[in-house]
N, C-alpha and C. Protein backbone atom coordinates (compact mmCIF):
# COMPACT_ATOMS: atom_id res chain seq x y z
N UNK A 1 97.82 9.64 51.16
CA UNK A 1 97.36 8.25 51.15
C UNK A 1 97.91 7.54 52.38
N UNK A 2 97.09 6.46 53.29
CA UNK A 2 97.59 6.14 54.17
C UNK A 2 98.91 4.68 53.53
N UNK A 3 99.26 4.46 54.56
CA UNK A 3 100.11 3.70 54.64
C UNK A 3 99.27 2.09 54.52
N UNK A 4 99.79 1.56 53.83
CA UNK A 4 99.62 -0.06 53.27
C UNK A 4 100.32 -1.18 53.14
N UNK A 5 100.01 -1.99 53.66
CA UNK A 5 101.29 -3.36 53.61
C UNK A 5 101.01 -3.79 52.09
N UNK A 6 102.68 -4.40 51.82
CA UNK A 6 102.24 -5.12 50.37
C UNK A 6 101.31 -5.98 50.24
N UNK A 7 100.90 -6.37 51.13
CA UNK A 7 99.73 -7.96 51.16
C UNK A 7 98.32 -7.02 50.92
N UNK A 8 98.15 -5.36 51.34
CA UNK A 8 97.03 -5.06 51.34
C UNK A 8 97.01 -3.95 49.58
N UNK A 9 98.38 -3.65 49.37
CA UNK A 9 98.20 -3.02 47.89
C UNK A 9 98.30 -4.44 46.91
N UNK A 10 98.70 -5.74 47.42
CA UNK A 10 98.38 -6.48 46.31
C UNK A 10 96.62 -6.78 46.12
N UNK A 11 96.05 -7.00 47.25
CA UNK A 11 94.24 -7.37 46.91
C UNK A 11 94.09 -6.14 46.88
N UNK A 12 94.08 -4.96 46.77
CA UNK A 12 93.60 -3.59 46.02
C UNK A 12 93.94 -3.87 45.03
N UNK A 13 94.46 -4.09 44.31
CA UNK A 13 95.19 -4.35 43.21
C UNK A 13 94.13 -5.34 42.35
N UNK A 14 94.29 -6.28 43.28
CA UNK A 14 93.63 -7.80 42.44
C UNK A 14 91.59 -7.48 42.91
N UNK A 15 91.65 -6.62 43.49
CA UNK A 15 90.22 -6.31 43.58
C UNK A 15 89.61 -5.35 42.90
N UNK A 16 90.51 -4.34 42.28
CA UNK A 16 90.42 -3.55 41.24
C UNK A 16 90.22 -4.28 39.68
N UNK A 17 91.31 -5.00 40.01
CA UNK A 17 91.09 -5.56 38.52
C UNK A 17 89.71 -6.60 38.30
N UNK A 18 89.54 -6.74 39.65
CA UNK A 18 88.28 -8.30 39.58
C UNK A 18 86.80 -7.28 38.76
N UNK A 19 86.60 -7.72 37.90
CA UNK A 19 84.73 -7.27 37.08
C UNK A 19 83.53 -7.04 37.93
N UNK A 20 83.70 -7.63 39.01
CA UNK A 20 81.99 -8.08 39.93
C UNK A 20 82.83 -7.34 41.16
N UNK A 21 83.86 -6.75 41.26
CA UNK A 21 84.04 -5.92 42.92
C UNK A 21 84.29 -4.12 42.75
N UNK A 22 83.06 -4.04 43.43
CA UNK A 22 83.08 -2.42 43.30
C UNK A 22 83.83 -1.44 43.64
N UNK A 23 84.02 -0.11 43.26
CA UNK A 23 85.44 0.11 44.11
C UNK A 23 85.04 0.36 45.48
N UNK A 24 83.08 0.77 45.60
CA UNK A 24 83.05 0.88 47.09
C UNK A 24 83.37 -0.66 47.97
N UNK A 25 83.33 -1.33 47.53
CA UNK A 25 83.90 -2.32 48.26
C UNK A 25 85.14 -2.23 48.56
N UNK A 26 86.00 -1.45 47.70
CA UNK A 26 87.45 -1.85 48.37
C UNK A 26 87.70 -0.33 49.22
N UNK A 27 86.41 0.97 49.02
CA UNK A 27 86.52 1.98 49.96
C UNK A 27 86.02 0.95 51.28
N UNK A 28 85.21 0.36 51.15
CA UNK A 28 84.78 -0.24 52.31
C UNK A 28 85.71 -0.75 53.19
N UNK A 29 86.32 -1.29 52.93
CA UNK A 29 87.85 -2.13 53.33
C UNK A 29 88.98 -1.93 54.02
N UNK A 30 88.92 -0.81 52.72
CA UNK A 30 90.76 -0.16 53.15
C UNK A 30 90.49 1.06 52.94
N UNK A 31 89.29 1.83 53.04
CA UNK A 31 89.06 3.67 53.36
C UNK A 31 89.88 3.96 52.04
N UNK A 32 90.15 3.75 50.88
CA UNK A 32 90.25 4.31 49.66
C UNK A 32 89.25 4.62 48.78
N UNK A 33 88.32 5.54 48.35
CA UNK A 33 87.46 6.23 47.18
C UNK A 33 88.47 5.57 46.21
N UNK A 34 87.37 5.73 44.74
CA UNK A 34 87.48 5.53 43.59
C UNK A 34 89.54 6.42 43.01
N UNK A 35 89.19 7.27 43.26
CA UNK A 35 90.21 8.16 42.92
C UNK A 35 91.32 7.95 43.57
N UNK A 36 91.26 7.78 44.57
CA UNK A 36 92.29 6.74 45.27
C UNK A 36 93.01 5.34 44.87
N UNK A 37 92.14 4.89 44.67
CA UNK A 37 92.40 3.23 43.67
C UNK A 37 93.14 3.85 42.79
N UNK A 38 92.73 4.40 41.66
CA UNK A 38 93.35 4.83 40.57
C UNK A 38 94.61 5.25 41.12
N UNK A 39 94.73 6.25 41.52
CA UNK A 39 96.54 6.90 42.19
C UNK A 39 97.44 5.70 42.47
N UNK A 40 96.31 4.42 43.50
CA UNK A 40 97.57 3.63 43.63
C UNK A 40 97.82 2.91 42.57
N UNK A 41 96.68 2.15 41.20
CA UNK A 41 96.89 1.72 40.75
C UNK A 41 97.88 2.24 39.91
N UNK A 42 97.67 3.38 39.20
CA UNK A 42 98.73 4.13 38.35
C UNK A 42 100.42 4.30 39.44
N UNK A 43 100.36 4.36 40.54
CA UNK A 43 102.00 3.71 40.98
C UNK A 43 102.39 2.65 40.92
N UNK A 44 101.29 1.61 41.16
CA UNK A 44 101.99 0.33 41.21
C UNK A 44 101.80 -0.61 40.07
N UNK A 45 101.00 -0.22 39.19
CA UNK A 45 100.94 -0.84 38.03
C UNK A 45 102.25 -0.10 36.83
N UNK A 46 102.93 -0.50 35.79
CA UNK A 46 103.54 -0.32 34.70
C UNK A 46 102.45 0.23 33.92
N UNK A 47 103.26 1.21 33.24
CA UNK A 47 102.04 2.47 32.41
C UNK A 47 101.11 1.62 31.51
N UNK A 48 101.64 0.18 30.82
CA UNK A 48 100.89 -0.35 29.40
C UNK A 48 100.22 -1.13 30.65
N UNK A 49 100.30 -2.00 32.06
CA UNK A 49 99.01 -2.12 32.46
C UNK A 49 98.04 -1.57 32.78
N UNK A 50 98.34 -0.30 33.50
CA UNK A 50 97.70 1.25 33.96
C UNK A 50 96.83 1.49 33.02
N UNK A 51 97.23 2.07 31.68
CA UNK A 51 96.43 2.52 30.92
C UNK A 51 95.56 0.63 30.00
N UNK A 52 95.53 -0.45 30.04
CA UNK A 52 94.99 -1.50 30.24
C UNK A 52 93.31 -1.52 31.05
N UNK A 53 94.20 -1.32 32.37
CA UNK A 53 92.95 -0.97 33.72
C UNK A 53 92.08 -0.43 33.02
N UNK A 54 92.50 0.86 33.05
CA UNK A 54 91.78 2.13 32.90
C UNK A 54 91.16 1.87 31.82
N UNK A 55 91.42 1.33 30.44
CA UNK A 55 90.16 0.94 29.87
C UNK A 55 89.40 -0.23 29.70
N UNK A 56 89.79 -0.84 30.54
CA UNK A 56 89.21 -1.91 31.03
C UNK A 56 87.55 -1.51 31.89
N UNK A 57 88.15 -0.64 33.31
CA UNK A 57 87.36 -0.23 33.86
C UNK A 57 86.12 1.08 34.00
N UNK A 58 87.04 1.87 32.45
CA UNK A 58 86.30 2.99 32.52
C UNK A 58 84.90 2.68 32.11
N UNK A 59 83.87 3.25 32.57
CA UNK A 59 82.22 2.51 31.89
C UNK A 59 81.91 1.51 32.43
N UNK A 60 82.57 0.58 33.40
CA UNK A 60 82.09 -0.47 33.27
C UNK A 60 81.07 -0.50 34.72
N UNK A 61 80.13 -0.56 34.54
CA UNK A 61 78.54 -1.18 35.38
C UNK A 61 79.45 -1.63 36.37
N UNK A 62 79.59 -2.61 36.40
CA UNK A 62 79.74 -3.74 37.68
C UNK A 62 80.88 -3.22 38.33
N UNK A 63 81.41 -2.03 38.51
CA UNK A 63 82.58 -1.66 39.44
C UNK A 63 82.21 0.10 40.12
N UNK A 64 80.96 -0.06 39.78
CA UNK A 64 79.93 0.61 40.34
C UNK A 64 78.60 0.39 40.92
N UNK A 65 78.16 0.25 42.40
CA UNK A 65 77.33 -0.35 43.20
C UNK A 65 75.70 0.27 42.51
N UNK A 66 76.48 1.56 42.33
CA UNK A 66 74.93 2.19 42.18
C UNK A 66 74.52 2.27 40.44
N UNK A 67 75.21 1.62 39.42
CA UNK A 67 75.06 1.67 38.33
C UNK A 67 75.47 -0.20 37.44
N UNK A 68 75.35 -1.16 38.54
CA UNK A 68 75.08 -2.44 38.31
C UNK A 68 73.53 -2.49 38.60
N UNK A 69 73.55 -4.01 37.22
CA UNK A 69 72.24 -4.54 37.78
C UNK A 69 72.23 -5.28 38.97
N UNK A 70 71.45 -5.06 39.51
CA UNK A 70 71.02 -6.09 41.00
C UNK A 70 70.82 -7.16 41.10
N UNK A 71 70.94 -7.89 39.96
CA UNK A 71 70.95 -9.10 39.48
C UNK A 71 72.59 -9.74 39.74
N UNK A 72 73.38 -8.63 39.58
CA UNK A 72 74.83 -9.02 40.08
C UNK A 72 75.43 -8.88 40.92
N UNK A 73 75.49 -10.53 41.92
CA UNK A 73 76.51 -10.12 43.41
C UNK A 73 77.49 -10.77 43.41
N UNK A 74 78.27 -10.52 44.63
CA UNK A 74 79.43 -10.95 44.41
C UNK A 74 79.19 -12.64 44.71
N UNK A 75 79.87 -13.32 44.08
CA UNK A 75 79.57 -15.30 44.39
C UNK A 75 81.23 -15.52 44.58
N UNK A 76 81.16 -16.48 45.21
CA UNK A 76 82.03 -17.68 45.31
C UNK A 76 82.18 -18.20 44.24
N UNK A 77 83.58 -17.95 43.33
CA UNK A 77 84.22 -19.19 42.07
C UNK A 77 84.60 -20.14 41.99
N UNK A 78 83.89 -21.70 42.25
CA UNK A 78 85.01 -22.78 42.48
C UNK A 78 86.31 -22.41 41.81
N UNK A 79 86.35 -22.18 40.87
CA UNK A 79 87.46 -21.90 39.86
C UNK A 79 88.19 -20.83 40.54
N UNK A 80 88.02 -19.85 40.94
CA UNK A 80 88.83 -18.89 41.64
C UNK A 80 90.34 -19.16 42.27
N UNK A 81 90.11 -19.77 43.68
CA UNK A 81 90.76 -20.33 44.15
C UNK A 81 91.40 -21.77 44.16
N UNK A 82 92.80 -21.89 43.53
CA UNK A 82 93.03 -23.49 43.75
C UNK A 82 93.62 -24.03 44.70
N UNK A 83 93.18 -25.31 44.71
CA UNK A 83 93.17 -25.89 45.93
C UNK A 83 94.62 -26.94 45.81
C-alpha cells in the first residue's frame, strides 16, 4: 500500500463511510481499489467499527458506480458542511 498522510487516510475514511461515494471514486483519487479501502479501513478503524462498515457497506448499490441507479449523483449538502 502506498504511503498516505493522515489528512488523506482520514477522507478515505470519511469517503468510505459516505452512502452516495463510490469506492471508484476514492480509486480515482488516491489509486486505492475496493480491496484496498477495506485493508485500510480494517487498520484504521476499531474491530466493532470495521465490522459496522462492512455491514453497512456490503450490498449496498450506491458504493458501486456500475450497480447504482443513475438517478444517483453525487450533490452538494447544505447540511454537510458547517459554516
Amino acid at each position: 500500500m502506498q504511503t498516505l498522510s493522515e489528512e488523506d487516510v482520514s477522507r478515505i475514511v470519511e469517503m468510505a463511510w459516505e452512502d452516495r461515494t463510490p469506492f471508484e471514486a476514492i480509486e480515482g483519487l488516491y489509486g486505492l481499489n475496493e480491496s484496498a479501502v477495506i485493508k485500510l479501513m480494517r487498520k484504521t478503524l476499531k474491530a466493532g467499527s470495521f465490522r459496522l462498515w462492512r455491514a453497512r457497506v456490503t450490498g449496498r448499490k450506491t458504493k458501486h458506480l456500475q450497480l447504482r441507479d443513475p438517478a444517483v449523483s453525487r450533490a452538494y449538502c447544505p447540511t454537510q458542511y458547517k459554516r
